[in-house]
Protein backbone atom coordinates (compact mmCIF):
# COMPACT_ATOMS: atom_id res chain seq x y z
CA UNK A 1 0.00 0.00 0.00
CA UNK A 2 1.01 3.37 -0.60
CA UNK A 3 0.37 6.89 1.40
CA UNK A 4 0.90 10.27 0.02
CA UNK A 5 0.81 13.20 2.89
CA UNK A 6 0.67 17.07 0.73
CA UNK A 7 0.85 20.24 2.30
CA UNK A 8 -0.38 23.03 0.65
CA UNK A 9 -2.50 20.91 -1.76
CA UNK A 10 -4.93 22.62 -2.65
CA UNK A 11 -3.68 25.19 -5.61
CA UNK A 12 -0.68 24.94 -7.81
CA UNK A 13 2.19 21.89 -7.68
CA UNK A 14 0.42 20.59 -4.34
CA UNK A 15 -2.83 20.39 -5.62
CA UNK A 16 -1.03 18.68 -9.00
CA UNK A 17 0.78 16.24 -6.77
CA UNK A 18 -2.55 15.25 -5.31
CA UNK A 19 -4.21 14.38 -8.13
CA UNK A 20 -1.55 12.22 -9.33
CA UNK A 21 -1.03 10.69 -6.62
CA UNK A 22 -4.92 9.62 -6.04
CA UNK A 23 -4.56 7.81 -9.71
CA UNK A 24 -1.57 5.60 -8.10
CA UNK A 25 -2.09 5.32 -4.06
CA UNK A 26 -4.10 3.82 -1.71
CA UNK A 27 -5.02 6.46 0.53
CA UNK A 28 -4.24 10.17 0.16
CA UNK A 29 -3.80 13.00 3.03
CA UNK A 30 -4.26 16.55 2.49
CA UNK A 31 -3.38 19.44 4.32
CA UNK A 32 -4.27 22.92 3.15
CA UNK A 33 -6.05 25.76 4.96
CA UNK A 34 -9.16 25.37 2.58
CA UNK A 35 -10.88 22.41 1.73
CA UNK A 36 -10.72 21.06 -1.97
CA UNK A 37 -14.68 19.94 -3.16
CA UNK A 38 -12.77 18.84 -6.54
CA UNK A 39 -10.25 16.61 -4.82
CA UNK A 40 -13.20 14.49 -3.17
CA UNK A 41 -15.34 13.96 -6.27
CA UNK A 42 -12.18 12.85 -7.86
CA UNK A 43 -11.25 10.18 -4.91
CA UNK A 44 -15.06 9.02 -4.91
CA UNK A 45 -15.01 8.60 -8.74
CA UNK A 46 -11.78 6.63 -8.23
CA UNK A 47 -12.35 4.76 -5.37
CA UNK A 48 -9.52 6.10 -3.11
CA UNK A 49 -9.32 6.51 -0.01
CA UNK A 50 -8.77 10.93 0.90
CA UNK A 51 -8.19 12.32 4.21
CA UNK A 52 -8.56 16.23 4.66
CA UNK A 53 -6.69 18.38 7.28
CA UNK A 54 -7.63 21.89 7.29
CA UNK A 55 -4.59 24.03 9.29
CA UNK A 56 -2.25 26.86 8.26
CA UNK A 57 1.06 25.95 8.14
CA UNK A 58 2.11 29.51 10.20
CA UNK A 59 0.74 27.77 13.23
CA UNK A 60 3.89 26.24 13.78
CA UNK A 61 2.69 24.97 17.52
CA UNK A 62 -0.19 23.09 15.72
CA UNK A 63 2.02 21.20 13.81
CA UNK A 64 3.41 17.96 15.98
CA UNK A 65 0.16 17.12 16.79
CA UNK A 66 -1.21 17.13 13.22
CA UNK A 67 1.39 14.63 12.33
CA UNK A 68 0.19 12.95 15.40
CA UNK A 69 -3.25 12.64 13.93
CA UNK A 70 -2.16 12.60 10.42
CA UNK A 71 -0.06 9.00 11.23
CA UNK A 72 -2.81 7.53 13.04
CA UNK A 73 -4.64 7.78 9.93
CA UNK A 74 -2.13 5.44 7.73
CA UNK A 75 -2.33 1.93 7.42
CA UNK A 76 0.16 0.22 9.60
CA UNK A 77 1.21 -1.85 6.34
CA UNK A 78 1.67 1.28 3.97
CA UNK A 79 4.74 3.28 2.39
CA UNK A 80 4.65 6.78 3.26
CA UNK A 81 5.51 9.77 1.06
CA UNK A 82 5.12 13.41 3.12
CA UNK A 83 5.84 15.93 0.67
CA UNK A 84 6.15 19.40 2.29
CA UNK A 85 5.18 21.64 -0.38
CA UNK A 86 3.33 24.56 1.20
CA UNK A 87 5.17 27.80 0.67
CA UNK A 88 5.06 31.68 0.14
CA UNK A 89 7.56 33.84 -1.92
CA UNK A 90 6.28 36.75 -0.01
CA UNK A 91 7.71 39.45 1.47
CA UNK A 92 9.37 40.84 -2.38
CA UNK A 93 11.50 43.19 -0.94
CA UNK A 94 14.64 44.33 -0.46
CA UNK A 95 16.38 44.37 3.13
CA UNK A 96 15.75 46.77 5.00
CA UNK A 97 11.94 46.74 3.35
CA UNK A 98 11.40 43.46 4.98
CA UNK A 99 9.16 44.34 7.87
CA UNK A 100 8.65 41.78 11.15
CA UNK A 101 5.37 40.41 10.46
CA UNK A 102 5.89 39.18 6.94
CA UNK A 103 9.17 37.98 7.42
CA UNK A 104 8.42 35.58 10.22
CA UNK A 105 5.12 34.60 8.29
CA UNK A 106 7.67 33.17 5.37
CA UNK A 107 9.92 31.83 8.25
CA UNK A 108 7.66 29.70 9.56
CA UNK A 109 5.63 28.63 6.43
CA UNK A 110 8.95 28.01 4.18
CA UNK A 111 11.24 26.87 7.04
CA UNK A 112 9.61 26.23 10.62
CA UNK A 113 6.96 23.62 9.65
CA UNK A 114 8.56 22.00 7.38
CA UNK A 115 11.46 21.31 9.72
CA UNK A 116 8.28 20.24 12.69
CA UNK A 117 7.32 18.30 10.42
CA UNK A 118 10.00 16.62 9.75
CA UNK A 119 11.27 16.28 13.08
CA UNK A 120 8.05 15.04 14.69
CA UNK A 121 7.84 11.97 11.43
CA UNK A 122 10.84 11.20 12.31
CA UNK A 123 10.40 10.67 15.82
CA UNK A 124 7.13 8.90 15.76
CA UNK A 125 8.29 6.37 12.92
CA UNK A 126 11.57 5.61 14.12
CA UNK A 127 10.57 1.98 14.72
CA UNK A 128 8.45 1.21 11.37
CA UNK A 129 10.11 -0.41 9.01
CA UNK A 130 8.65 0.41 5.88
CA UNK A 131 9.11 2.88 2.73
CA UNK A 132 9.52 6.06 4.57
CA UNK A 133 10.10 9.39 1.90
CA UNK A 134 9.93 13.13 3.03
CA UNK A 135 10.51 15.57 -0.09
CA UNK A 136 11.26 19.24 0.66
CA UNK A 137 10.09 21.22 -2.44
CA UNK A 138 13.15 23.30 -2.78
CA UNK A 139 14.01 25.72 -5.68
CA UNK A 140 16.70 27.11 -7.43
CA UNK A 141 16.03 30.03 -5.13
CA UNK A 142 17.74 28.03 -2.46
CA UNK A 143 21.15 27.89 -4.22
CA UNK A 144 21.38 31.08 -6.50
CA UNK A 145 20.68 34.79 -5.36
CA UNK A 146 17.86 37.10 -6.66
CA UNK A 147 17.22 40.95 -5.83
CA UNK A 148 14.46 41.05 -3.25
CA UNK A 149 14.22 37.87 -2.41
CA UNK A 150 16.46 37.29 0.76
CA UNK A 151 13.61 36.15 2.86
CA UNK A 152 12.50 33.32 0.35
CA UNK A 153 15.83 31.91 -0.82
CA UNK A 154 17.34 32.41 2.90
CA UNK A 155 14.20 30.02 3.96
CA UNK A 156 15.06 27.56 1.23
CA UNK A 157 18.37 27.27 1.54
CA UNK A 158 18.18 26.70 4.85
CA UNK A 159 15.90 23.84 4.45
CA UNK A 160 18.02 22.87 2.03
CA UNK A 161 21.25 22.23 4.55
CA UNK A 162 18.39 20.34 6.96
CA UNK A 163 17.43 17.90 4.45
CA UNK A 164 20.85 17.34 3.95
CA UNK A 165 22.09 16.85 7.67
CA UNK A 166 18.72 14.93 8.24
CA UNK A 167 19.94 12.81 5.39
CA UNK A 168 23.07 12.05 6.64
CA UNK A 169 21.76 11.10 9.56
CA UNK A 170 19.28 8.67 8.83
CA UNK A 171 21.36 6.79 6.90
CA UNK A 172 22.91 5.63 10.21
CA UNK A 173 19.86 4.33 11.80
CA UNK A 174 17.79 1.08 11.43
CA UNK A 175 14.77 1.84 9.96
CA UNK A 176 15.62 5.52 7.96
CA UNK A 177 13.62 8.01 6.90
CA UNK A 178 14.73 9.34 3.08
CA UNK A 179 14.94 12.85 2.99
CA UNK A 180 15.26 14.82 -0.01
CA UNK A 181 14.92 18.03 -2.04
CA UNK A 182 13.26 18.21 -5.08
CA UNK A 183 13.56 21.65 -7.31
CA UNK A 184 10.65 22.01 -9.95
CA UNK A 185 11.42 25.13 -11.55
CA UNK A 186 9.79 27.81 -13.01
CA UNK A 187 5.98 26.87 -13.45
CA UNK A 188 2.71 28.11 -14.54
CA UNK A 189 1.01 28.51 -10.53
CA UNK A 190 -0.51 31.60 -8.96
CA UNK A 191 3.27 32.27 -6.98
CA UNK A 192 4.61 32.80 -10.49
CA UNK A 193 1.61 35.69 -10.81
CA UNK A 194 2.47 37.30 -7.43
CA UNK A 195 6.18 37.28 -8.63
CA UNK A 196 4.93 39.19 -11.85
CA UNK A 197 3.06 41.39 -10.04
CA UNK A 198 6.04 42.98 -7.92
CA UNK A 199 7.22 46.42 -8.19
CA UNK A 200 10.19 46.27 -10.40
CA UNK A 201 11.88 48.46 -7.35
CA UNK A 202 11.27 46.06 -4.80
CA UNK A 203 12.10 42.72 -7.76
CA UNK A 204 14.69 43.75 -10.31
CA UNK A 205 14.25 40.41 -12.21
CA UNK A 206 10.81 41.06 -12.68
CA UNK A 207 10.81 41.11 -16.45
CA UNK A 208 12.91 38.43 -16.82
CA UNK A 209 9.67 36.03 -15.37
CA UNK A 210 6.69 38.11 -17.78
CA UNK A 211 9.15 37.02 -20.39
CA UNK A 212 8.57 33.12 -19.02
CA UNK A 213 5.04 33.73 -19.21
CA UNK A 214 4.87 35.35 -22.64
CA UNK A 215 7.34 32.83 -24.17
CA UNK A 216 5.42 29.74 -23.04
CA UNK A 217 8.23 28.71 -20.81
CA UNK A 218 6.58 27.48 -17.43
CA UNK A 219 5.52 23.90 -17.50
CA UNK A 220 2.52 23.07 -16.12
CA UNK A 221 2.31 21.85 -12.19
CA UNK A 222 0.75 18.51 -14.04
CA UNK A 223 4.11 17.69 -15.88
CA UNK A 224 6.27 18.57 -12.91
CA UNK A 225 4.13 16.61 -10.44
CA UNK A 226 4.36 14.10 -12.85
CA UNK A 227 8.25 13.77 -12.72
CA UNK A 228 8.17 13.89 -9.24
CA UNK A 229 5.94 10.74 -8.71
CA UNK A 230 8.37 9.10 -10.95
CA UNK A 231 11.75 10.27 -9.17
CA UNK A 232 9.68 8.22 -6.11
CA UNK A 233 9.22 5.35 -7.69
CA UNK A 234 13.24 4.99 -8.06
CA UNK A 235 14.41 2.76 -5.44
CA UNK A 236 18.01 4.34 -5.02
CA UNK A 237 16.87 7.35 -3.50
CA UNK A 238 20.23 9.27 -2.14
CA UNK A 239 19.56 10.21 1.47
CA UNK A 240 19.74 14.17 1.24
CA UNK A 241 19.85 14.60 -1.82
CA UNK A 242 18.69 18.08 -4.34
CA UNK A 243 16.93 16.60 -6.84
CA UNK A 244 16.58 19.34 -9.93
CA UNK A 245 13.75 18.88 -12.23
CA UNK A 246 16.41 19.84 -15.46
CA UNK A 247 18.56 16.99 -14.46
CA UNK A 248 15.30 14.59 -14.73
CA UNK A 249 13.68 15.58 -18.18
């Protein structure tokens, strides 16, 4: 059997990810702050099993005992594939533009939970010995710089050096955990709107992405779900790894 945990599945690669994964699991678990009617009517005309969590991801002390609840919901007999995807490119700004509030909202959201998250899986599956696969949705963000985006590649690289310490670490116990980051690129998603919708002051690239848009060169959240799910299926998964989407087309 297999289980798929998504955050932030209701819009964009999540809500992709989601549907893919409800034409090739057993039993799929959502987590999004709103509800997705479409998602439903799609597990009930497949027969799958879908289990709905409705939290925001900024409530960071929420989080350890959603996994709680979220676990007690898998079959003791299924894989498990937790795919942190909820994130926010917000604040586009320069430093010393940043301001408090909407710097520790993409903090927690891009960084905090995910780390929670992973912390609290870890510690309450220690002992199951089964398929166990976290995927941090990184970007390219989290390796290269861009003008006005400190908070959002500072969050992602960060997360990027955890998945790769949590990596290395699992590989030394028992029953491990596979961590990795996966890097889809530039798609077609609402993030990619708010990023073309930024003052040119605040996001000096900013023409550089209505260019992606006008020259038909986001792929679709479909495709890159797609290439996920089949990076998964791969049984030589390397513990920490950053898995770019270029490197798998």
């Amino acid at each position: 059997m297999k289980t798929f945990i998504i955050t932030g599945a209701s819009k964009g690669l999540g809500a992709a990810i989601a549907k893919g994964c409800l034409q090739t699991s057993d039993h799929c678990i959502l987590v999004s702050r709103t509800a997705h009617p479409e998602m439903q009517q799609m597990a009930d005309r497949l027969g799958k099993k879908l289990t709905f969590f409705s939290l925001d991801l900024n409530e960071t002390e929420k989080l350890p005992s959603l996994v709680n609840e979220i676990l007690a919901a898998v079959d003791e007999t299924s894989d498990i594939y937790f795919i942190n995807n909820a994130g926010v490119i917000e604040p586009i700004k320069p430093v010393g533009n940043l301001g408090r509030v909407n710097l520790e909202m993409s903090m927690r959201v891009n960084f905090m939970a995910p780390i929670v998250l992973a912390d609290e899986f870890v510690k309450q599956t220690k002992d199951w010995n089964r398929k166990k696969v976290m995927v941090n949705i990184s970007s390219g963000a989290a390796k290269n710089p861009y003008h006005g985006w400190s908070a959002y590649c500072s969050t992602k690289a960060g997360l990027e050096m955890f998945t790769r310490v949590a990596g290395l670490e699992q590989d030394k116990t028992s029953f491990p955990t596979s961590l990795i980051s996966f890097s889809p690129g530039v798609m077609d998603t609402e993030m990619q709107g708010t990023i073309r919708s930024a003052d040119e002051r605040d996001f000096s690239d900013r023409d550089k992405f209505h260019e992606y848009k006008e020259n038909g060169m986001l792929r679709s959240p479909e495709f890159v779900a797609d290439k996920l799910l089949q990076l998964l299926e791969a049984e030589d998964l390397e513990n920490g790894k950053f898995y770019d989407i270029k490197n798998l087309l």
